[in-house]
Protein backbone atom coordinates (compact mmCIF):
# COMPACT_ATOMS: atom_id res chain seq x y z
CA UNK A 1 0.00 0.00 0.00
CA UNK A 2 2.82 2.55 0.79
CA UNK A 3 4.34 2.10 -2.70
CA UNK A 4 1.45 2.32 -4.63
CA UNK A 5 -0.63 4.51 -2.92
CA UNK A 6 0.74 6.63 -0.11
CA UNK A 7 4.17 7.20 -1.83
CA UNK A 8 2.94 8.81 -4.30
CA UNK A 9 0.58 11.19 -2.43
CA UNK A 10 3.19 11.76 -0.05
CA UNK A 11 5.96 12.64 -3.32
CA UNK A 12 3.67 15.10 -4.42
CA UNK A 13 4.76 17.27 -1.33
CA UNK A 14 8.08 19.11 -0.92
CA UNK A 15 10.26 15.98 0.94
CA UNK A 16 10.46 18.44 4.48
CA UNK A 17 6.42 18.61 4.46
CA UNK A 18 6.04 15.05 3.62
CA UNK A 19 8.43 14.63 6.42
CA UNK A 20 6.49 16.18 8.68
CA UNK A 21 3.06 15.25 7.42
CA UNK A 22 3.69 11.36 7.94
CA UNK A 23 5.19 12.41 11.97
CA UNK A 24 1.51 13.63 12.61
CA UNK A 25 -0.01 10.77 10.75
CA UNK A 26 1.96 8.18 12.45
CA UNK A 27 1.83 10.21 16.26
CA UNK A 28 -1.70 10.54 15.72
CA UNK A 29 -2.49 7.54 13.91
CA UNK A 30 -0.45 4.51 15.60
CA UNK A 31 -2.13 5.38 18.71
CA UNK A 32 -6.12 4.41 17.58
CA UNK A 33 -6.19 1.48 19.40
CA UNK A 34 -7.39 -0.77 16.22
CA UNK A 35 -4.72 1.06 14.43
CA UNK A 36 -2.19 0.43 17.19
CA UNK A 37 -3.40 -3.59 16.46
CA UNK A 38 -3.14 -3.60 12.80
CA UNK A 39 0.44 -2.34 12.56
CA UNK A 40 1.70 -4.40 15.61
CA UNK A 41 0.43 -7.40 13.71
CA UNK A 42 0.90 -6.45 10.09
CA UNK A 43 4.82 -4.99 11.11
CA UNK A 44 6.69 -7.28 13.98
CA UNK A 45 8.31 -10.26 13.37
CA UNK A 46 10.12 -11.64 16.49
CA UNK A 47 12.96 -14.29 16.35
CA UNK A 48 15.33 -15.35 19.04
CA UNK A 49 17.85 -16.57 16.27
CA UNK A 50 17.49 -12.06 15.51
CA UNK A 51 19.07 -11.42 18.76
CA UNK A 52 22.16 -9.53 19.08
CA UNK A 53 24.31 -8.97 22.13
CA UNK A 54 26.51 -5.79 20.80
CA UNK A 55 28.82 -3.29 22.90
CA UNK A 56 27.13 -4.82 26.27
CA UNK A 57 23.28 -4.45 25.01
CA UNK A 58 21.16 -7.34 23.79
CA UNK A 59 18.71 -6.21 20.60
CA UNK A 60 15.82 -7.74 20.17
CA UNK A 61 17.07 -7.65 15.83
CA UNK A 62 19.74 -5.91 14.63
CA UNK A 63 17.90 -3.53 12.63
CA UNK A 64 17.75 0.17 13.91
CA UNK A 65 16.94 3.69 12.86
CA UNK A 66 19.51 5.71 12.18
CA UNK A 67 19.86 9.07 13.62
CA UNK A 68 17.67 11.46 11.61
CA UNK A 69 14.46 10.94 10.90
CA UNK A 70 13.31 11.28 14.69
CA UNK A 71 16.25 13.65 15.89
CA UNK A 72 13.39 14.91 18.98
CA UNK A 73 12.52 11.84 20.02
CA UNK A 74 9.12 12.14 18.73
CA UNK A 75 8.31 8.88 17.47
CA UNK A 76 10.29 6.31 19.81
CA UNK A 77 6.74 4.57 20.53
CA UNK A 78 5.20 4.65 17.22
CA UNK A 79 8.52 3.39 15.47
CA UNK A 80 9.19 0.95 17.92
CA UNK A 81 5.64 -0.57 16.44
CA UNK A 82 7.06 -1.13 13.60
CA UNK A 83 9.67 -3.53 14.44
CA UNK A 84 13.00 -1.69 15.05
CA UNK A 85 16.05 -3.33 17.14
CA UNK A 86 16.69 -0.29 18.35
CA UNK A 87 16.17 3.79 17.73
CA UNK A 88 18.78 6.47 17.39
CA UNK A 89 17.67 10.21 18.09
CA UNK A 90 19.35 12.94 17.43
CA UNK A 91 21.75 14.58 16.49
CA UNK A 92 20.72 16.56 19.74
CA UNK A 93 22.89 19.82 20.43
CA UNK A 94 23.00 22.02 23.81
CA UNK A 95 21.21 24.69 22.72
CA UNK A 96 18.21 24.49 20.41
CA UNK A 97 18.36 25.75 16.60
CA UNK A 98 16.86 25.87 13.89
CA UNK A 99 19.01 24.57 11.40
CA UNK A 100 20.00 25.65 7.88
CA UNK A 101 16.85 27.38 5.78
CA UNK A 102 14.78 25.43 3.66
CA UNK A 103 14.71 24.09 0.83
CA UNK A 104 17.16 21.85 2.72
CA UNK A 105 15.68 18.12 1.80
CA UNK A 106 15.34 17.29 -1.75
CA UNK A 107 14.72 14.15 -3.35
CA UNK A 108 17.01 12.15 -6.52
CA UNK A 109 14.13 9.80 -7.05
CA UNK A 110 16.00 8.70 -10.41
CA UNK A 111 19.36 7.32 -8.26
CA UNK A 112 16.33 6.74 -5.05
CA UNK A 113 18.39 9.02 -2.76
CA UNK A 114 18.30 12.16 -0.95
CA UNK A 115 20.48 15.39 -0.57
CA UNK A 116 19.91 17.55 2.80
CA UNK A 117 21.74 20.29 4.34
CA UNK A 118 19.46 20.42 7.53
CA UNK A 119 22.10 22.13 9.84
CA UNK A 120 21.10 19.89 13.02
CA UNK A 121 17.56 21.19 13.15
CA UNK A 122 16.49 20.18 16.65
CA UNK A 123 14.70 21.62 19.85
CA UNK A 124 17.71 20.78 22.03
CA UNK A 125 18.88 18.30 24.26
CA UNK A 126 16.57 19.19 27.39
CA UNK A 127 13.77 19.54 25.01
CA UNK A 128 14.13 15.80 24.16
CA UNK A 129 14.71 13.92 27.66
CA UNK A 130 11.52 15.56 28.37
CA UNK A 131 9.68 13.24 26.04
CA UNK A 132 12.44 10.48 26.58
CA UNK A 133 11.30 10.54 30.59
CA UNK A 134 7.43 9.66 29.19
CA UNK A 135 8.51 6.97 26.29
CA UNK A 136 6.87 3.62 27.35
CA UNK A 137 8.54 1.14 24.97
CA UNK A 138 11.24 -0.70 26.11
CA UNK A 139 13.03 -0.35 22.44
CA UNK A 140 17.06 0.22 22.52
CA UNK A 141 17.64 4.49 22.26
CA UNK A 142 20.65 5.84 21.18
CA UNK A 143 21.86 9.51 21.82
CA UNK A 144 23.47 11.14 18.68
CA UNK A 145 25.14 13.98 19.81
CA UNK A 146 26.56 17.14 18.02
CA UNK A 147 28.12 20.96 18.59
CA UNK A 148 26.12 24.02 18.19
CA UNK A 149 26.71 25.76 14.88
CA UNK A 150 28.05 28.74 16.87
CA UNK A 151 29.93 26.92 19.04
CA UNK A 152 33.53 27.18 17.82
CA UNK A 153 35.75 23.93 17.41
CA UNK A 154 37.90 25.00 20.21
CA UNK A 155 34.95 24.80 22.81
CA UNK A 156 33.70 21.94 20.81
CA UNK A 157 34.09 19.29 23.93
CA UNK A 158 31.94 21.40 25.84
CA UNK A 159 28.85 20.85 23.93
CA UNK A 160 29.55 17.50 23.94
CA UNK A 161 29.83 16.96 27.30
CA UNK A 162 26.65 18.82 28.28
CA UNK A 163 24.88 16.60 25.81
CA UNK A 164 26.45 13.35 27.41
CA UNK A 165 25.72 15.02 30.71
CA UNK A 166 21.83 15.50 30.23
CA UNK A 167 20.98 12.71 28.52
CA UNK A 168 22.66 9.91 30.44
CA UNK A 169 19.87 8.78 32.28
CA UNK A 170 17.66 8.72 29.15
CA UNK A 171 19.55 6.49 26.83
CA UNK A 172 21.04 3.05 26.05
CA UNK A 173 24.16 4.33 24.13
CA UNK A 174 25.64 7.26 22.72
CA UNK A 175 27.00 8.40 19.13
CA UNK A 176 29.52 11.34 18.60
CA UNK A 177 29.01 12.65 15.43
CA UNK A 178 31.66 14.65 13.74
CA UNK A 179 30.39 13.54 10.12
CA UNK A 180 27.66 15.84 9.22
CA UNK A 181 28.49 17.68 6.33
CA UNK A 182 25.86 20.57 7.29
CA UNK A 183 27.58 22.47 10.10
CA UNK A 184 30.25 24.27 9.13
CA UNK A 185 34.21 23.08 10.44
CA UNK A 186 32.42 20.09 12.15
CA UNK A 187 34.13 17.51 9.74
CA UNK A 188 37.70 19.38 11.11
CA UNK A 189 36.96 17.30 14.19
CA UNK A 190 37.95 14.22 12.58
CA UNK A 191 41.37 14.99 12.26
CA UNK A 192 43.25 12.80 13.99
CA UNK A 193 43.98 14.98 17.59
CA UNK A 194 41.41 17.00 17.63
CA UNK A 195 38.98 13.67 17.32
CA UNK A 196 41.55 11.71 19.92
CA UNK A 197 41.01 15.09 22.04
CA UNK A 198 37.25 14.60 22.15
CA UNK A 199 36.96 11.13 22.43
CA UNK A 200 39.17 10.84 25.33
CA UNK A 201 36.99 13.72 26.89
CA UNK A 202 33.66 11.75 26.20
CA UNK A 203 34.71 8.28 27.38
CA UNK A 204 36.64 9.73 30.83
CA UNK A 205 33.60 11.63 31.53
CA UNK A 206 30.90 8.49 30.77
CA UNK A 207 32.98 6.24 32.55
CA UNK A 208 32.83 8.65 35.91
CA UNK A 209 29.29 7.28 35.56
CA UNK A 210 27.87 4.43 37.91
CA UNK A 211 26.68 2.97 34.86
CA UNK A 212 28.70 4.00 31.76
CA UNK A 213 26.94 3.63 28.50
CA UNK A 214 28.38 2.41 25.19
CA UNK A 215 30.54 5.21 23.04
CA UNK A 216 30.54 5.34 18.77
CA UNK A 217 31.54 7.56 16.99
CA UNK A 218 29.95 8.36 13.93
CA UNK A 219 32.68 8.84 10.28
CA UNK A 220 32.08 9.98 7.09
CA UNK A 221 32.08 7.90 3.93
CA UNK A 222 34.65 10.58 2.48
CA UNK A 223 37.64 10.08 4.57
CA UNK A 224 41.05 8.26 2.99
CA UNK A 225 42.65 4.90 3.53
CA UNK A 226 45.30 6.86 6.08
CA UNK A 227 42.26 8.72 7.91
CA UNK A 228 40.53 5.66 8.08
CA UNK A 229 43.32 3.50 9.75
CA UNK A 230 43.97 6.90 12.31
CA UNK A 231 40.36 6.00 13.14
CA UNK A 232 40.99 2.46 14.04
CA UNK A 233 43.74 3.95 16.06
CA UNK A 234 41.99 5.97 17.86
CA UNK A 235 39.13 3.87 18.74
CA UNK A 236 41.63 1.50 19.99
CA UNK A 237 43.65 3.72 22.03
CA UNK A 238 40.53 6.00 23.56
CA UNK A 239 38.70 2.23 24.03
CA UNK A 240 35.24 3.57 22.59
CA UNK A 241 33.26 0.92 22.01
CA UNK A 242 32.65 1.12 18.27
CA UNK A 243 31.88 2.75 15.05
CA UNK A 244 28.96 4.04 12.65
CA UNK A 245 29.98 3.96 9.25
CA UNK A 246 28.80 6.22 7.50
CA UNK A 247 27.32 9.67 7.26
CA UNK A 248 25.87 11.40 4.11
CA UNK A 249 28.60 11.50 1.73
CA UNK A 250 29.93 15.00 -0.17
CA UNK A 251 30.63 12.51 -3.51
CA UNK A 252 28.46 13.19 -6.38
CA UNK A 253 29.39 11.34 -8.87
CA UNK A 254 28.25 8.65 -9.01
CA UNK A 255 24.28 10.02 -9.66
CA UNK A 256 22.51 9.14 -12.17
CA UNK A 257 20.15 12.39 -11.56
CA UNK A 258 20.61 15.36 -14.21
CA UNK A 259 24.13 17.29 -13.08
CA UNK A 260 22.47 20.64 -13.86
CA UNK A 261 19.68 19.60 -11.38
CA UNK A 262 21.96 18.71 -8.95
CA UNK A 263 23.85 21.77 -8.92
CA UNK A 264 20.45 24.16 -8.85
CA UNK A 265 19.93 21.92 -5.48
CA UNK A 266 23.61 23.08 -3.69
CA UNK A 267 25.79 21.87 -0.67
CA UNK A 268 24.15 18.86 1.24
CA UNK A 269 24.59 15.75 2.03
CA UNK A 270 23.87 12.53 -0.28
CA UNK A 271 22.26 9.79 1.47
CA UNK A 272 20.37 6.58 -0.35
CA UNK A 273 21.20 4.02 -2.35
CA UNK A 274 24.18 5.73 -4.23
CA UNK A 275 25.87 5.23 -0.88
CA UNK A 276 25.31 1.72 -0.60
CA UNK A 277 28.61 0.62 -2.00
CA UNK A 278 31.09 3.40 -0.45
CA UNK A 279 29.37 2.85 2.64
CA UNK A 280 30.07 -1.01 2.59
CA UNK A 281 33.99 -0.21 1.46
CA UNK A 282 34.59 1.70 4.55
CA UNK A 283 33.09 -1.07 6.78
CA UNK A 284 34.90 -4.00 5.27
CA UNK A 285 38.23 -1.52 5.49
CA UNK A 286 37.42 -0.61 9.42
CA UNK A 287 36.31 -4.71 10.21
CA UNK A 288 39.55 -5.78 7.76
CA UNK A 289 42.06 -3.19 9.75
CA UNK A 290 41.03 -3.49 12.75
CA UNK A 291 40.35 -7.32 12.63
CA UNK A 292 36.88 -7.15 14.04
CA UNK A 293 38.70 -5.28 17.50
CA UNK A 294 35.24 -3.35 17.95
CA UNK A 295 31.93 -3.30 16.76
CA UNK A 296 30.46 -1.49 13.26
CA UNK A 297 26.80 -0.09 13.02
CA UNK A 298 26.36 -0.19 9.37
CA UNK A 299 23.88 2.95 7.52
CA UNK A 300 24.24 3.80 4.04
CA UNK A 301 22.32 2.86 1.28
CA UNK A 302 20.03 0.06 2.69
CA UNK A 303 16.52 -0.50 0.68
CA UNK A 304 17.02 -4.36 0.44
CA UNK A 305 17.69 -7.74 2.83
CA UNK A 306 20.03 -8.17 0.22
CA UNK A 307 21.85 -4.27 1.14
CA UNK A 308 21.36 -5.29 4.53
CA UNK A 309 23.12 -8.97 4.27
CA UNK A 310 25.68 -7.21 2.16
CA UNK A 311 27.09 -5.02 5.07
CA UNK A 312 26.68 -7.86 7.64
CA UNK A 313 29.07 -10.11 5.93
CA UNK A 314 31.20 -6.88 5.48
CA UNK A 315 31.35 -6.52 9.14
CA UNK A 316 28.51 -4.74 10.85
CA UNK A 317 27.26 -6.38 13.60
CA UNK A 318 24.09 -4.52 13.57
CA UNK A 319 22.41 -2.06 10.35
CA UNK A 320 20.65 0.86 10.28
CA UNK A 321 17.72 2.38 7.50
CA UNK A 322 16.43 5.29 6.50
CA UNK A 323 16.16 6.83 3.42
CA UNK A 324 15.53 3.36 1.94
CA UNK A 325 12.74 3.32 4.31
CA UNK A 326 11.51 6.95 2.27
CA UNK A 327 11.32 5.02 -0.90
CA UNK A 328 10.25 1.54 0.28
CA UNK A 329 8.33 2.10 3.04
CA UNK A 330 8.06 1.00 6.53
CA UNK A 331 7.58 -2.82 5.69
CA UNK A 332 11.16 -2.83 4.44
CA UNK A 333 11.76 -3.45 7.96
CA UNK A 334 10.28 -6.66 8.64
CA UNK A 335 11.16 -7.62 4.98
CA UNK A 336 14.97 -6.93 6.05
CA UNK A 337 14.25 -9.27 9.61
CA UNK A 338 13.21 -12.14 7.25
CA UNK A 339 15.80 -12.05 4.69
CA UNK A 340 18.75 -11.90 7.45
CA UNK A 341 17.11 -14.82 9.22
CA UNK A 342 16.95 -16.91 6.11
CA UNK A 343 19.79 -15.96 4.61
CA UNK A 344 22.08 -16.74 8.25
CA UNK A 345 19.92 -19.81 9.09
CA UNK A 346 20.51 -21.43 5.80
């Protein structure tokens, strides 16, 4: 039904309403309680051979939503609904803002992908462990955590910190994201001692905690062979607990979409399926370097159990959708749960 009939209705809007329009649906929606029936029954699919015991937490499946789509922590009920191993919010920064002005989502629908520039649009972090303190699913949350855009690199730790500070309680793990390539200087924090630097202040700070949660940091797909083994360095030497690979990538050439259109659209991020296959190079790279010393969320590209397989056998231990989940719709979930357990029971 999504394909054929809500897709299109939905494609008719600009992608930031559509956005939008399907969180009220769904908030509003999910919770008729024949509704709240009908997608419970027609969405989960539970498996004990699913299970995943990952950086100290056992998921239910090993198929999450990336950081994103609910970056308020809106939806953690009504997603959990519809089968997810786990939820990641975010990217949350101190202070709220308002992002980068729109137009800032567009769609590729030719190479079924998406460019944004979103700016880490978000109500802050106090806004969202309001709503975290009233979730009642017992789903897996991650915290993706960012800077302010006017916070300068140099106080960069301190946003950081406050985030990790204020949303401890609230969440199963957290993700450091230095990848976004929608706030200016942010990607200068992956050089190698400035990252080292804020790693090392993260994971001395969460482990002050009676009950330290998980660290990752999130990379971009755009970083070198030599950035990508300081990486594995420094994940090994600050003792995180693993990696998210990747972010929206910079790379545009490998679209299929019109060049001239592409250009009239302007800086942003590329996310969908023309990630798929730089996304699964950097996690075979990371899992091949490193051999297997830490964990690997793997995001990028996803629309199939056969995308989804792929980056398993490149190394992820657990996968992440969204933008496939844009063009598929929300039963690529469950169709991704079946295809893993057939395809690793066989």
């Amino acid at each position: 039904m999504y394909k054929s009939l809500l897709k299109p209705l939905l494609f008719l809007k600009k992608p930031e309403d559509a956005h939008y329009i399907t969180f009220d649906l769904t908030k509003f929606g999910f919770n008729l309680p024949l509704v709240k029936d009908v997608v419970k029954s027609s969405f989960e699919f539970d498996d004990p051979r699913l299970e995943r015991k990952v950086f100290g937490l056992t998921f239910k499946n090993p198929v999450g939503l990336a950081a994103g789509f609910d970056k308020d922590a809106r939806l953690i009920d009504e997603m959990a609904m519809l089968g997810f191993g786990f939820i990641e919010i975010g990217t949350l920064t101190p202070k709220p803002q308002a992002g980068n002005p729109q137009p800032r989502l567009f769609r590729l629908p030719e190479d079924e992908s998406l460019i944004n520039r979103m700016g880490f649009n978000n109500g802050g972090v106090l806004d969202a462990v309001e709503r975290l303190r009233k979730r009642k699913s017992d789903v897996i949350v991650g915290g993706n955590i960012g800077k302010n855009k006017v916070t300068p690199n140099e106080n960069a730790i301190d946003d950081y910190l406050y985030c990790l500070e204020k949303l401890h309680p609230w969440v199963d793990y957290f993700v450091v994201n230095v990848s976004s390539p929608n706030t200016p200087n942010l990607r200068d924090l992956q050089e190698k001692e400035p990252l080292k630097a804020l790693l090392t202040a993260v994971k001395e700070a969460n482990d002050a905690k009676s009950n330290p949660k998980p660290i990752l940091l999130k990379i971009a797909p755009d970083l070198t062979d030599g950035q990508l083994d300081d990486i594995v360095e420094i994940v090994l030497d600050t003792k995180i607990d693993g990696v998210i690979a990747t972010n929206t990538t910079i790379d545009r050439s490998q679209l299929k979409t019109d060049p001239n259109q592409v250009e009239a659209i302007g800086a942003g991020g590329v996310s969908g399926k023309v990630l798929k296959s730089r996304s699964t190079e950097v996690i075979r790279y990371l899992h091949t370097k490193s051999s297997g010393a830490f964990p690997i969320v793997g995001v990028g590209g996803i629309s199939s159990p056969e995308d989804a397989i792929e980056k398993l056998e490149a190394g992820a231990s657990l996968i992440q959708v969204y933008s496939g989940m844009i063009y598929e719709g929300p039963g690529l979930i469950k169709r991704i749960k079946k295809g893993i357990l057939a395809y690793f029971s066989s």
